[in-house]
C-alpha atoms as a PDB file:
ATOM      1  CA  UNK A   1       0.000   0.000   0.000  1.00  0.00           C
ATOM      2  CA  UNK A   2       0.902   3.292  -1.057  1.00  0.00           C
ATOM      3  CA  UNK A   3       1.988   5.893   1.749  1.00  0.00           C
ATOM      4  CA  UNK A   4       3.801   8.488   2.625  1.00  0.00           C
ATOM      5  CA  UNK A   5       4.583   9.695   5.983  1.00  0.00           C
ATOM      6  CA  UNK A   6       5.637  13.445   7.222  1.00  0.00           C
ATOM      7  CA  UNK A   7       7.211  14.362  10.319  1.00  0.00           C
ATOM      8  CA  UNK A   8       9.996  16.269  12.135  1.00  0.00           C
ATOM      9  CA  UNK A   9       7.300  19.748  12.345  1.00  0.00           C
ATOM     10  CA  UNK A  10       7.300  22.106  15.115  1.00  0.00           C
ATOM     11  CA  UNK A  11       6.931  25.422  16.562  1.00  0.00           C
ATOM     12  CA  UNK A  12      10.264  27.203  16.449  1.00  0.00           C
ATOM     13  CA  UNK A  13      11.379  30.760  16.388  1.00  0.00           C
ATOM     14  CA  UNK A  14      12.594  32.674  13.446  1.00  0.00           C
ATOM     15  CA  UNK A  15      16.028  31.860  12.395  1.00  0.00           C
ATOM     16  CA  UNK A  16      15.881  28.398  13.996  1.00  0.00           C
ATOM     17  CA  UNK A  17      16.152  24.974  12.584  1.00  0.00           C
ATOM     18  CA  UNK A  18      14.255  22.099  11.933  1.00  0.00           C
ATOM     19  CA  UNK A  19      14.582  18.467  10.082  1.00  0.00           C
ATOM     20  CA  UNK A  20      11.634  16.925   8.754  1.00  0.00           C
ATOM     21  CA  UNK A  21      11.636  13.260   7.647  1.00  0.00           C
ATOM     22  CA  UNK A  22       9.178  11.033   5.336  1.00  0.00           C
ATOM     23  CA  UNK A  23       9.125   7.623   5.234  1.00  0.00           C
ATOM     24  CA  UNK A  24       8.078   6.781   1.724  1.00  0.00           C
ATOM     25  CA  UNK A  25       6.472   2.809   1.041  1.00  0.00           C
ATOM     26  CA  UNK A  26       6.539   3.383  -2.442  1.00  0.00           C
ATOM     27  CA  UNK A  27       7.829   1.105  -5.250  1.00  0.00           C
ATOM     28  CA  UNK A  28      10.773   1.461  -6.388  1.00  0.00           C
ATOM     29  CA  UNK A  29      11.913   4.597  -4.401  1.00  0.00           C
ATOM     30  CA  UNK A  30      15.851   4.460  -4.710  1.00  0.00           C
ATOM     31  CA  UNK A  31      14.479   5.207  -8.232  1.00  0.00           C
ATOM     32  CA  UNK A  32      12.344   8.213  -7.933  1.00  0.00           C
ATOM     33  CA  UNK A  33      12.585  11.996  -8.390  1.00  0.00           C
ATOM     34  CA  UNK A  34      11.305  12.781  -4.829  1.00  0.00           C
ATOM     35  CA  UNK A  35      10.338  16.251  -3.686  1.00  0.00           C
ATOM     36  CA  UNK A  36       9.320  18.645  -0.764  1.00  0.00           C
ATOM     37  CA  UNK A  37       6.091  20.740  -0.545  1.00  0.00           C
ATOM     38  CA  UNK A  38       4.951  23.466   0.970  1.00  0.00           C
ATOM     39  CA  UNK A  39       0.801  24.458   1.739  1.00  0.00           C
ATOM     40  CA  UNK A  40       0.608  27.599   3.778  1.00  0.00           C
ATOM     41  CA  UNK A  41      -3.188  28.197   4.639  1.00  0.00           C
ATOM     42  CA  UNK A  42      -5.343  29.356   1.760  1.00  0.00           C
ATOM     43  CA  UNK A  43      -2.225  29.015  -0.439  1.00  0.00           C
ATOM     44  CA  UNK A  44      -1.662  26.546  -3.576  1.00  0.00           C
ATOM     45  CA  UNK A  45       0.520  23.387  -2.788  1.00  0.00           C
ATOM     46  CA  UNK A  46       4.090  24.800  -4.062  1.00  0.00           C
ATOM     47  CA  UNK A  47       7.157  22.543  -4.454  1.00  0.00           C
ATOM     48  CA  UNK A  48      10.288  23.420  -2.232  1.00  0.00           C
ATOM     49  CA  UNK A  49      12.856  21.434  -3.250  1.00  0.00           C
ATOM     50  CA  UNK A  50      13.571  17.894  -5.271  1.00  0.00           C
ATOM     51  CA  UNK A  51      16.068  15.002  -5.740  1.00  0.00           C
ATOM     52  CA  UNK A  52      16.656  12.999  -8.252  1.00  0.00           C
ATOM     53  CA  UNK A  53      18.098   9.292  -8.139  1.00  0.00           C
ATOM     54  CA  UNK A  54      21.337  10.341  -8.967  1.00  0.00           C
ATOM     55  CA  UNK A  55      20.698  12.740  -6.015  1.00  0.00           C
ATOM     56  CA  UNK A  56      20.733  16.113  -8.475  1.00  0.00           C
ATOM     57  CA  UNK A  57      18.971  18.509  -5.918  1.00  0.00           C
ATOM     58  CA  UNK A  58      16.953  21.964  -7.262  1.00  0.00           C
ATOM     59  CA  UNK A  59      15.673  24.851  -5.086  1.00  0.00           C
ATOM     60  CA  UNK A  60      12.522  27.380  -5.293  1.00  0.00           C
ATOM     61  CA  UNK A  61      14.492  30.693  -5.229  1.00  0.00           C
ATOM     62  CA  UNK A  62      12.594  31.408  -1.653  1.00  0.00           C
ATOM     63  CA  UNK A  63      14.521  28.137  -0.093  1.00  0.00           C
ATOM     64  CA  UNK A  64      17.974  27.874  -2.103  1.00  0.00           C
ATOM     65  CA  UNK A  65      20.974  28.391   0.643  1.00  0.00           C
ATOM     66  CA  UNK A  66      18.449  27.852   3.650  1.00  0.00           C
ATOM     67  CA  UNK A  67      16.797  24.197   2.862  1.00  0.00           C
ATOM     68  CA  UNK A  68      18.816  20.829   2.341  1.00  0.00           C
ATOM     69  CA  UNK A  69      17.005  18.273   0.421  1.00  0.00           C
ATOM     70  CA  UNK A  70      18.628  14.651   1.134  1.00  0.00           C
ATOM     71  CA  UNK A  71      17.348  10.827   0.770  1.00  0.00           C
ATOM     72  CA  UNK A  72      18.626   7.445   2.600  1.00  0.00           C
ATOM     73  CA  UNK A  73      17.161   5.165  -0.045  1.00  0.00           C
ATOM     74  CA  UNK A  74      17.671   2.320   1.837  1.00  0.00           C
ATOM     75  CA  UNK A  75      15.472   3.406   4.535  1.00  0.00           C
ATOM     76  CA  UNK A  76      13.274   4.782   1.896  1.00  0.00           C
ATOM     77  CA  UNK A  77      13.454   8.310   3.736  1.00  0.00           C
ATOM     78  CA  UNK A  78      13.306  11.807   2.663  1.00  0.00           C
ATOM     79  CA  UNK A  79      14.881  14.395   4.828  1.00  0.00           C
ATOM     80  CA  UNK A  80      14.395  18.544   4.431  1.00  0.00           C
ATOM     81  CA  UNK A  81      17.096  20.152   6.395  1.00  0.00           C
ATOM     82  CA  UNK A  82      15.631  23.175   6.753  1.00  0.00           C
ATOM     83  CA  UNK A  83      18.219  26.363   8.571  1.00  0.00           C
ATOM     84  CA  UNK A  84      17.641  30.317   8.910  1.00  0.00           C
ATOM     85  CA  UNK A  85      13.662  30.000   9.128  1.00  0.00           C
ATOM     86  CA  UNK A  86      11.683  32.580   8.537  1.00  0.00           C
ATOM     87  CA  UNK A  87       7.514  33.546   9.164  1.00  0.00           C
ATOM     88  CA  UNK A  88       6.721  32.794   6.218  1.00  0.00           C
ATOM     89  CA  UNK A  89       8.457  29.299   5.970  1.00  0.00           C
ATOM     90  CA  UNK A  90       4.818  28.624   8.111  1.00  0.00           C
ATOM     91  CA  UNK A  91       3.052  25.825   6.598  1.00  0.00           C
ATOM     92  CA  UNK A  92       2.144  22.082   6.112  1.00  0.00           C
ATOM     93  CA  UNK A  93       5.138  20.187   4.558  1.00  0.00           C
ATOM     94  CA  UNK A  94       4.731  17.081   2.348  1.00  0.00           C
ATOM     95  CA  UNK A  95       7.024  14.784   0.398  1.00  0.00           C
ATOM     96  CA  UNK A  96       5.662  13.138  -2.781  1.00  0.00           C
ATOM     97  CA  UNK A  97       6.848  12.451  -6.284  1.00  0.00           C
ATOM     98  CA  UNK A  98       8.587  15.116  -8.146  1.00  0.00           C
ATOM     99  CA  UNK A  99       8.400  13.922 -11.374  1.00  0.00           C
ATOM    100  CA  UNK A 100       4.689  15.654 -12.275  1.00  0.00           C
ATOM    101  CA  UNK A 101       2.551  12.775 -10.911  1.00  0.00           C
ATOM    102  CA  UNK A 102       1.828  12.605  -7.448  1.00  0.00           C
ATOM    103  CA  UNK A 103       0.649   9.804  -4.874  1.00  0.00           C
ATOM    104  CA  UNK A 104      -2.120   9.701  -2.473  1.00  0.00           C
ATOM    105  CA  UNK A 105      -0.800  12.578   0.024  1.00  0.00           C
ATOM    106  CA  UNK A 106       0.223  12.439   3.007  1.00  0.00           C
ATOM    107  CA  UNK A 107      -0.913  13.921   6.452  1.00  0.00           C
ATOM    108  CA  UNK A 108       1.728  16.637   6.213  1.00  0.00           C
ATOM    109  CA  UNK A 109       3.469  18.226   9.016  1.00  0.00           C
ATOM    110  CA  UNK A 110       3.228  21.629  10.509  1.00  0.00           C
ATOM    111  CA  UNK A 111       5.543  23.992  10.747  1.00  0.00           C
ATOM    112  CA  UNK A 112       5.062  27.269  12.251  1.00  0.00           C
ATOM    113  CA  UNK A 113       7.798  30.042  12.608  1.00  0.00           C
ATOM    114  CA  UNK A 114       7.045  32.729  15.029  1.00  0.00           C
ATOM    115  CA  UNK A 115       8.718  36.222  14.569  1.00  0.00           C
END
């Protein structure tokens, strides 16, 4: 079965640091474009980062130099590093495919950076 698993969210202050993980049972991960995204409230789902299989990583401009996308295939885990947080970093985080088609969503997790 098909899921995907967020967690690592939190309530931290601005400038702090946070790690979210998602376990991924999905076929054939180690061979995946994986990806990061961010849904702040009454906002569209935007991607924040993504990694290929032969771990190629790309930013969104708001995220490049703060965010660290990373994968341990064989614990078919997806890790955002994410440094130097800022307000408006606040929203639900979810992993999924990157490669344009997506699977059933996770949960999410919550992140919320306070000024």
């Amino acid at each position: 079965q098909v899921q995907l698993v967020e967690s690592g969210g939190g309530l931290v202050q601005a400038g702090g640091s946070l790690r979210l993980s998602c376990i991924a049972s999905i076929f054939r991960f180690s061979g995946r474009t994986m990806a990061w995204f961010r849904q702040a409230p009454g906002k569209q789902r935007d991607m924040d980062a993504t990694i290929t299989n032969t771990l190629d990583t790309n930013y969104a401009d708001s995220v490049k130099g703060r965010f660290t996308i990373s994968r341990d295939n064989a614990k078919h885990t997806l890790y955002l590093q994410m440094d130097t947080l800022k307000p408006e970093d606040t929203a639900v985080y979810y992993c999924n495919s990157g490669s344009g088609f997506s699977f059933p969503w996770g949960q999410g997790t919550q992140v919320t950076v306070s000024s």
